[in-house]
C-alpha atoms as a PDB file:
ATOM      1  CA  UNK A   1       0.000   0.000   0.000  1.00  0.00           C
ATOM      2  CA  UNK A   2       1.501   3.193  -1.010  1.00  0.00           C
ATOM      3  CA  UNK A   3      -0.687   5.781   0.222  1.00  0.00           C
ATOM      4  CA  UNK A   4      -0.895   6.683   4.188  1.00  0.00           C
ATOM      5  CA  UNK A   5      -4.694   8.172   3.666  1.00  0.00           C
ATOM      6  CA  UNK A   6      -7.442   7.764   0.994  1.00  0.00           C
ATOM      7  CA  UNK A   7      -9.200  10.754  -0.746  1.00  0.00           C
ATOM      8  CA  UNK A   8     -11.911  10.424   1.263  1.00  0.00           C
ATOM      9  CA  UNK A   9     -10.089  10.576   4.909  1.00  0.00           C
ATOM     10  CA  UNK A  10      -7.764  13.718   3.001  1.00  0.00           C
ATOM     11  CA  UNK A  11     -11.389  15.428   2.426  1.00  0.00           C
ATOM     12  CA  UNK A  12     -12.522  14.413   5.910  1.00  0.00           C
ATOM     13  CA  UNK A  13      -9.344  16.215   7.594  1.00  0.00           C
ATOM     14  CA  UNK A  14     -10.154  19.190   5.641  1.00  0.00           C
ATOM     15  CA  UNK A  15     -12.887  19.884   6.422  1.00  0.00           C
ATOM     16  CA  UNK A  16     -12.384  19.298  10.100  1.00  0.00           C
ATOM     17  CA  UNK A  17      -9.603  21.896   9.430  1.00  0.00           C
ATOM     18  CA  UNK A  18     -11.496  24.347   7.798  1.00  0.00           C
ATOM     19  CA  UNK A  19     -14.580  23.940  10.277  1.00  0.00           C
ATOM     20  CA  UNK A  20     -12.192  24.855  12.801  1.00  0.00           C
ATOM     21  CA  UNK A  21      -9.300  27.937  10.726  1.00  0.00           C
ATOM     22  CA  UNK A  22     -12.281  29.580   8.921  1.00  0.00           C
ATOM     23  CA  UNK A  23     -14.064  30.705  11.623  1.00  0.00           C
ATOM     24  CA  UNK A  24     -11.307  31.740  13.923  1.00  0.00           C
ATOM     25  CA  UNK A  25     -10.191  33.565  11.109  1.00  0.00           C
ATOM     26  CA  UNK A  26     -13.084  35.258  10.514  1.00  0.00           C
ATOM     27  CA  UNK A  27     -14.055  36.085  14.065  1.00  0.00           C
ATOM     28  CA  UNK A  28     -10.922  37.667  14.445  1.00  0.00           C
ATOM     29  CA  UNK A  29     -11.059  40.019  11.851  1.00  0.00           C
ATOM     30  CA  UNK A  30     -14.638  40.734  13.346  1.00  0.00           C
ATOM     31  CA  UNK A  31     -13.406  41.443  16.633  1.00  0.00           C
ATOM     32  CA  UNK A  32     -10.528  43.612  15.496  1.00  0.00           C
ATOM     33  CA  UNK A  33     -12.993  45.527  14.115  1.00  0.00           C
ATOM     34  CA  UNK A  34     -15.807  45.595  16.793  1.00  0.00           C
ATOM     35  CA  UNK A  35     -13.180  46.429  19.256  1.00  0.00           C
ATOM     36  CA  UNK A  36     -12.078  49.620  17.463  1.00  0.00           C
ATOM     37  CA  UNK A  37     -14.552  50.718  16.281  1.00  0.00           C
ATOM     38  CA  UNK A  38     -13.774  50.610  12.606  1.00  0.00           C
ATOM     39  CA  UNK A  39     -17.276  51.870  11.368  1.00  0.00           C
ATOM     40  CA  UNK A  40     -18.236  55.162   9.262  1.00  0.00           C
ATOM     41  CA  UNK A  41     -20.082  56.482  12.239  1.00  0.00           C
ATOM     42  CA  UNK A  42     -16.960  56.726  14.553  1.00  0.00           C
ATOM     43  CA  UNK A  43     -17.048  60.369  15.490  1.00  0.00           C
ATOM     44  CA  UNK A  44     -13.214  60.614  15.073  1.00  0.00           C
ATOM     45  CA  UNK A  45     -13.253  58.944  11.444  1.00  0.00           C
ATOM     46  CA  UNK A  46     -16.712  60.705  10.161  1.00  0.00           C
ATOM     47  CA  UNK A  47     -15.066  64.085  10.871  1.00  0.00           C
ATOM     48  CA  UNK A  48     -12.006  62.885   8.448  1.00  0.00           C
ATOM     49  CA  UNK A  49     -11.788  64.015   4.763  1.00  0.00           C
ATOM     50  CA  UNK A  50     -12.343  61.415   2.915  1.00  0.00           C
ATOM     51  CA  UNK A  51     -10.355  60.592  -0.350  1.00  0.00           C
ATOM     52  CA  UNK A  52     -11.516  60.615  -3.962  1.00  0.00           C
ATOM     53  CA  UNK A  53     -10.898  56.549  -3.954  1.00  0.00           C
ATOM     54  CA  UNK A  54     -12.666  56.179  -0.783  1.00  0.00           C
ATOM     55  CA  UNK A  55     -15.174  53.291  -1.417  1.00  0.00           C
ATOM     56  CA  UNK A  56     -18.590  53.358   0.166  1.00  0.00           C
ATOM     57  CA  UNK A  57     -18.584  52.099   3.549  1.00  0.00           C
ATOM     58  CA  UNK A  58     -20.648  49.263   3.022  1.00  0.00           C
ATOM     59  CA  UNK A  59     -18.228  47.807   0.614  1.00  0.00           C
ATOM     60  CA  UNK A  60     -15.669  47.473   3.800  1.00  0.00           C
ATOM     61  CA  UNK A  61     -17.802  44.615   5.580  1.00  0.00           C
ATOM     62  CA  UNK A  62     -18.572  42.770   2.248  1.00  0.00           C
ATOM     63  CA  UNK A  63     -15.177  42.944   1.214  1.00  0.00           C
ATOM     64  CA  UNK A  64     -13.206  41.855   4.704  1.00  0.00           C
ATOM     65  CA  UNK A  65     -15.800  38.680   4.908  1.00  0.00           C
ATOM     66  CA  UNK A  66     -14.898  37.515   1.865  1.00  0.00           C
ATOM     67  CA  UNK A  67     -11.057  37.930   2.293  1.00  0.00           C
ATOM     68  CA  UNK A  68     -11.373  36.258   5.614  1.00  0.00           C
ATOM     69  CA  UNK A  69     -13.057  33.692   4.607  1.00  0.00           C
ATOM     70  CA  UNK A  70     -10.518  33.040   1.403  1.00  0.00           C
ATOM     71  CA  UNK A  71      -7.630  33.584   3.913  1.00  0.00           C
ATOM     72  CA  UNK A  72      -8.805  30.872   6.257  1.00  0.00           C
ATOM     73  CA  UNK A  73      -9.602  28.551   3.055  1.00  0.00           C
ATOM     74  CA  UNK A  74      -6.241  29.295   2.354  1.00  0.00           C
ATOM     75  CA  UNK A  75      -4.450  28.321   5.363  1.00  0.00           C
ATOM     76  CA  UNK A  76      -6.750  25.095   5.642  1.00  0.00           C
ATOM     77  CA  UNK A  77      -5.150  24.123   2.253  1.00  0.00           C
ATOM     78  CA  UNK A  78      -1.722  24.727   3.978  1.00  0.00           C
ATOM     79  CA  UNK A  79      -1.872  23.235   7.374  1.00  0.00           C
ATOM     80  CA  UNK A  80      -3.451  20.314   5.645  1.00  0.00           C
ATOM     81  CA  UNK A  81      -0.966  19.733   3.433  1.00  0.00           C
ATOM     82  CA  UNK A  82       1.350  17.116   5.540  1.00  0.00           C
ATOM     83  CA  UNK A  83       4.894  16.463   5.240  1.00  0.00           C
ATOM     84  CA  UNK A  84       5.353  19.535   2.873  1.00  0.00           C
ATOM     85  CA  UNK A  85       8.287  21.286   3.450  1.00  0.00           C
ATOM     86  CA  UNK A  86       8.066  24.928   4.261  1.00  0.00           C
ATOM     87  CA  UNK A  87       4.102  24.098   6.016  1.00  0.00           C
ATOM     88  CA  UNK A  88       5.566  24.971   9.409  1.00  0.00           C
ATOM     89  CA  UNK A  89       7.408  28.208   7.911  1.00  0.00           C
ATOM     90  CA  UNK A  90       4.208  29.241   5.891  1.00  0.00           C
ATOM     91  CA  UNK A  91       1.642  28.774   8.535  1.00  0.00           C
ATOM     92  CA  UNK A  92       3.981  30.787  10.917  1.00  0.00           C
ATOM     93  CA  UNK A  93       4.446  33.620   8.255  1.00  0.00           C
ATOM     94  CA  UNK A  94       0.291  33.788   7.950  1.00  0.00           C
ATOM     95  CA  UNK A  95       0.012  34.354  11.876  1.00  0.00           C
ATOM     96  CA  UNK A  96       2.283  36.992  11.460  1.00  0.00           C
ATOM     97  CA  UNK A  97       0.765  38.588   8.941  1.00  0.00           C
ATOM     98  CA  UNK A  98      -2.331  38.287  10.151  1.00  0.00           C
ATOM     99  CA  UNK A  99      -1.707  39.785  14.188  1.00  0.00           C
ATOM    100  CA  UNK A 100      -0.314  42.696  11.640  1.00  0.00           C
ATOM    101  CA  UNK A 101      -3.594  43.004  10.072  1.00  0.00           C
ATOM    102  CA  UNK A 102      -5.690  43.055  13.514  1.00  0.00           C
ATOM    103  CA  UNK A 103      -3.224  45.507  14.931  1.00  0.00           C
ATOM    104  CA  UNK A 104      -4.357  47.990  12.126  1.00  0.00           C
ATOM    105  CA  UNK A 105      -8.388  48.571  12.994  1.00  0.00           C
ATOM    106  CA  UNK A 106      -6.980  49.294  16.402  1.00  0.00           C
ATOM    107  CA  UNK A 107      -3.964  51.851  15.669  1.00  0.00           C
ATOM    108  CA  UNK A 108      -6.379  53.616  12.967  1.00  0.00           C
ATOM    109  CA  UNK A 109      -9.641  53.558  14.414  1.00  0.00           C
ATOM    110  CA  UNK A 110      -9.074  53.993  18.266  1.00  0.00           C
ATOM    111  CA  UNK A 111      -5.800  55.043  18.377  1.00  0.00           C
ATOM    112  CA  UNK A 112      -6.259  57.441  15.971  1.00  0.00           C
ATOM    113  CA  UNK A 113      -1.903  56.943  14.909  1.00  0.00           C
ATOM    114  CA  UNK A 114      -2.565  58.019  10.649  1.00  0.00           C
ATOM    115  CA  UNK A 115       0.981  57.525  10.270  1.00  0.00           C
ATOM    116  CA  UNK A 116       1.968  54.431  12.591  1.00  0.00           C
ATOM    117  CA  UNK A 117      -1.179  52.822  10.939  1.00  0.00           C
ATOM    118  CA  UNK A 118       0.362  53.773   7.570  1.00  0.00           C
ATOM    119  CA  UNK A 119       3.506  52.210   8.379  1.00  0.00           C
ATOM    120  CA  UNK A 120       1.954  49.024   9.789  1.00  0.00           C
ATOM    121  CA  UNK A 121       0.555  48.399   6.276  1.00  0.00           C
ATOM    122  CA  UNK A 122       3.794  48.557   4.519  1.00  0.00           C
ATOM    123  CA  UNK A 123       5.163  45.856   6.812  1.00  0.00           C
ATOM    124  CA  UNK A 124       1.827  44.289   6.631  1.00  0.00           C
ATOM    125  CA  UNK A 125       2.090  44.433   2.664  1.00  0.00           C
ATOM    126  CA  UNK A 126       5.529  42.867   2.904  1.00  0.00           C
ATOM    127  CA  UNK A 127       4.229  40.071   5.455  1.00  0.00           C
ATOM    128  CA  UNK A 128       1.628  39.083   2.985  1.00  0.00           C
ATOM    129  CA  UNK A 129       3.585  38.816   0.054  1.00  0.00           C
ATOM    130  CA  UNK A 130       6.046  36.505   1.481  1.00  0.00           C
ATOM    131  CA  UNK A 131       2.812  34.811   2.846  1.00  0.00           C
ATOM    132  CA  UNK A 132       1.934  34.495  -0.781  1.00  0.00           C
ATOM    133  CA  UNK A 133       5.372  33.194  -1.546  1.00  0.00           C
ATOM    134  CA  UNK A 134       5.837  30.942   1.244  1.00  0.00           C
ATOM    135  CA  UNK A 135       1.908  29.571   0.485  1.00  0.00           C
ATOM    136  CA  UNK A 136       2.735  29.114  -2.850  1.00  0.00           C
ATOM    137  CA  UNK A 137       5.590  26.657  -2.277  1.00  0.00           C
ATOM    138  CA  UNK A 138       3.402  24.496  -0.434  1.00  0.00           C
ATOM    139  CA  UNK A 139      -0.029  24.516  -2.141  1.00  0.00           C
ATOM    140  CA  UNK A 140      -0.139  26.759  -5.258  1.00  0.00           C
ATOM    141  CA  UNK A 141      -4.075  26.955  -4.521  1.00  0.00           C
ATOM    142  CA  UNK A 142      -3.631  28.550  -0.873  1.00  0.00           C
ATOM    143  CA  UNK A 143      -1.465  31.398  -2.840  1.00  0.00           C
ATOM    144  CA  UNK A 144      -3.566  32.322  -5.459  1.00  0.00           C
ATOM    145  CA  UNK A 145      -6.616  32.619  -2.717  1.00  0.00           C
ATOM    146  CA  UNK A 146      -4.029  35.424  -1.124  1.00  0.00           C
ATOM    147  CA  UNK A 147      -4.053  37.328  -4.087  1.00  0.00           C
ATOM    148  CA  UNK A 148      -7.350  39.285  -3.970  1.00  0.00           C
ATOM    149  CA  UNK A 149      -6.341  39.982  -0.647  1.00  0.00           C
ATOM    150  CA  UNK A 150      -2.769  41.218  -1.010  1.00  0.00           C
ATOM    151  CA  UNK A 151      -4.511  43.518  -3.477  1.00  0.00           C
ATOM    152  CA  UNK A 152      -6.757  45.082  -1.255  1.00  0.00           C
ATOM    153  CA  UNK A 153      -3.917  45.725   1.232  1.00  0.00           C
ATOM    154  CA  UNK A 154      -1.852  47.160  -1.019  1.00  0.00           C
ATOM    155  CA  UNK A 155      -5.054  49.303  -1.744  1.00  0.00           C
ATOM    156  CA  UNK A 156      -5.755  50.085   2.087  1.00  0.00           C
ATOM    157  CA  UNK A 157      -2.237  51.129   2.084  1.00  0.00           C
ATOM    158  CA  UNK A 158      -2.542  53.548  -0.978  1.00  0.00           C
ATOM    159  CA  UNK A 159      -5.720  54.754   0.645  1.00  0.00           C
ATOM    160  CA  UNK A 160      -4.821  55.373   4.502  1.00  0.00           C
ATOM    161  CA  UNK A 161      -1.721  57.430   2.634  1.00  0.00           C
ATOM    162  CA  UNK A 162      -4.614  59.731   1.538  1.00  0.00           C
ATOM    163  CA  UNK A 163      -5.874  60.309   4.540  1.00  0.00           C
ATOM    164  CA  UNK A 164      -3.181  61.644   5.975  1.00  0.00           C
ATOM    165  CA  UNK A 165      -2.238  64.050   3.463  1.00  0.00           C
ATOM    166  CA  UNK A 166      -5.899  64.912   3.487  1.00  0.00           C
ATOM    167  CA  UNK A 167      -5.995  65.260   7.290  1.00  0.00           C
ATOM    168  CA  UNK A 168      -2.291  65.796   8.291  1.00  0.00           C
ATOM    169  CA  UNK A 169      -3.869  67.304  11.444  1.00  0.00           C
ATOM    170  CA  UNK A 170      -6.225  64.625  12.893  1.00  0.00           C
ATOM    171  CA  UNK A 171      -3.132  62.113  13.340  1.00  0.00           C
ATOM    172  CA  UNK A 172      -3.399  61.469  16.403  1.00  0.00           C
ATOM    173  CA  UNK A 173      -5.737  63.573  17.651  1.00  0.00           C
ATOM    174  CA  UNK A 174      -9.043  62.065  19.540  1.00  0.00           C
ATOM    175  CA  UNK A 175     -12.207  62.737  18.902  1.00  0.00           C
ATOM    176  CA  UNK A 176     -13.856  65.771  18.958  1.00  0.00           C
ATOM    177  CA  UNK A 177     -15.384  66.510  22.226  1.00  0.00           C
ATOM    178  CA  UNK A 178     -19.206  67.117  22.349  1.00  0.00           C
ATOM    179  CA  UNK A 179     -20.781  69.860  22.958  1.00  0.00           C
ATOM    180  CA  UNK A 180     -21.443  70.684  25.939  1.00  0.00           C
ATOM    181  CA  UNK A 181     -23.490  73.580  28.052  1.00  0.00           C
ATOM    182  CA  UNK A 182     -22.612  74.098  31.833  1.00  0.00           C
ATOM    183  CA  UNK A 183     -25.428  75.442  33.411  1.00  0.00           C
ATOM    184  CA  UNK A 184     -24.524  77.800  37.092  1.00  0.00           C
ATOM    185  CA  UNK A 185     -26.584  77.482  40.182  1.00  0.00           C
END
């Protein structure tokens, strides 16, 4: 007997897998979110210019569920693909890329850091391409699921650069406070 598992028990482990990586995945990018805030009606981010390329906000929760979900597909394909070599090295490389990519909502939304944010996504652009290239040595399928992603990063990245030359002075700066009337006794 040559082979160690049929197709059927390689589908079986799979799916366990991806039962398991998609929706930790997914909830994670969720909770990044939830936990900063990330929405058009933070007061700190609906008082921002917003760029020409600026998409409409509803396009940002359609867009991240769909790259989460392809991202977790994606590592499925990778952590199921025993005895490759690199798997460990890949699936290591995706964890870092991906604590980059919850750090961002956070630094952006809450933090209100402009420029650290911008800076996270140029390491987070690198960490994803060699997450591409790493994937791609160990199941060609798992990289090209990247791809749409690394493309919208690169596109977050082109796009938080515009708002900080469009609001150079918000970086940084909290919210405005509300408006308030103090009333003497």
């Amino acid at each position: 007997m040559s082979q160690l598992a049929s197709r059927g028990q390689l589908r079986a482990s799979f799916l366990r897998w991806a039962l398991l990586i998609v929706p930790v995945v997914m909830l994670a990018g969720f909770l990044s979110g939830q936990v900063a805030g990330s929405t058009a009606q933070n007061p700190w981010f609906a008082g921002l210019v917003k760029p020409s390329i600026y998409p409409p906000p509803a396009a940002f929760g359609i867009v991240w569920s769909i790259l989460y979900l392809m991202m977790g597909v994606a590592l499925t394909l990778v952590v199921t693909a025993r005895g490759a070599r690199g798997r460990g090295a890949a699936v290591a490389m995706f964890i870092v890329q991906l604590l980059l990519n919850l750090a961002w909502s956070p630094l952006f939304f809450a933090a209100h850091r402009i420029t650290a944010a911008l800076y996270l996504l140029v390491a987070l652009d690198i960490a994803v391409l060699l997450t591409v290239v790493m994937f791609w040595r160990v199941r060609r399928n798992a990289a090209l699921l990247l791809l749409p992603y690394f493309g919208w990063v690169l596109f977050a990245t082109v796009l938080n650069w515009q708002f900080l030359v469009a609001n150079p002075d918000a970086d940084g700066v909290g919210a405005p406070a509300a408006a308030t009337t103090r009333i003497r006794l």
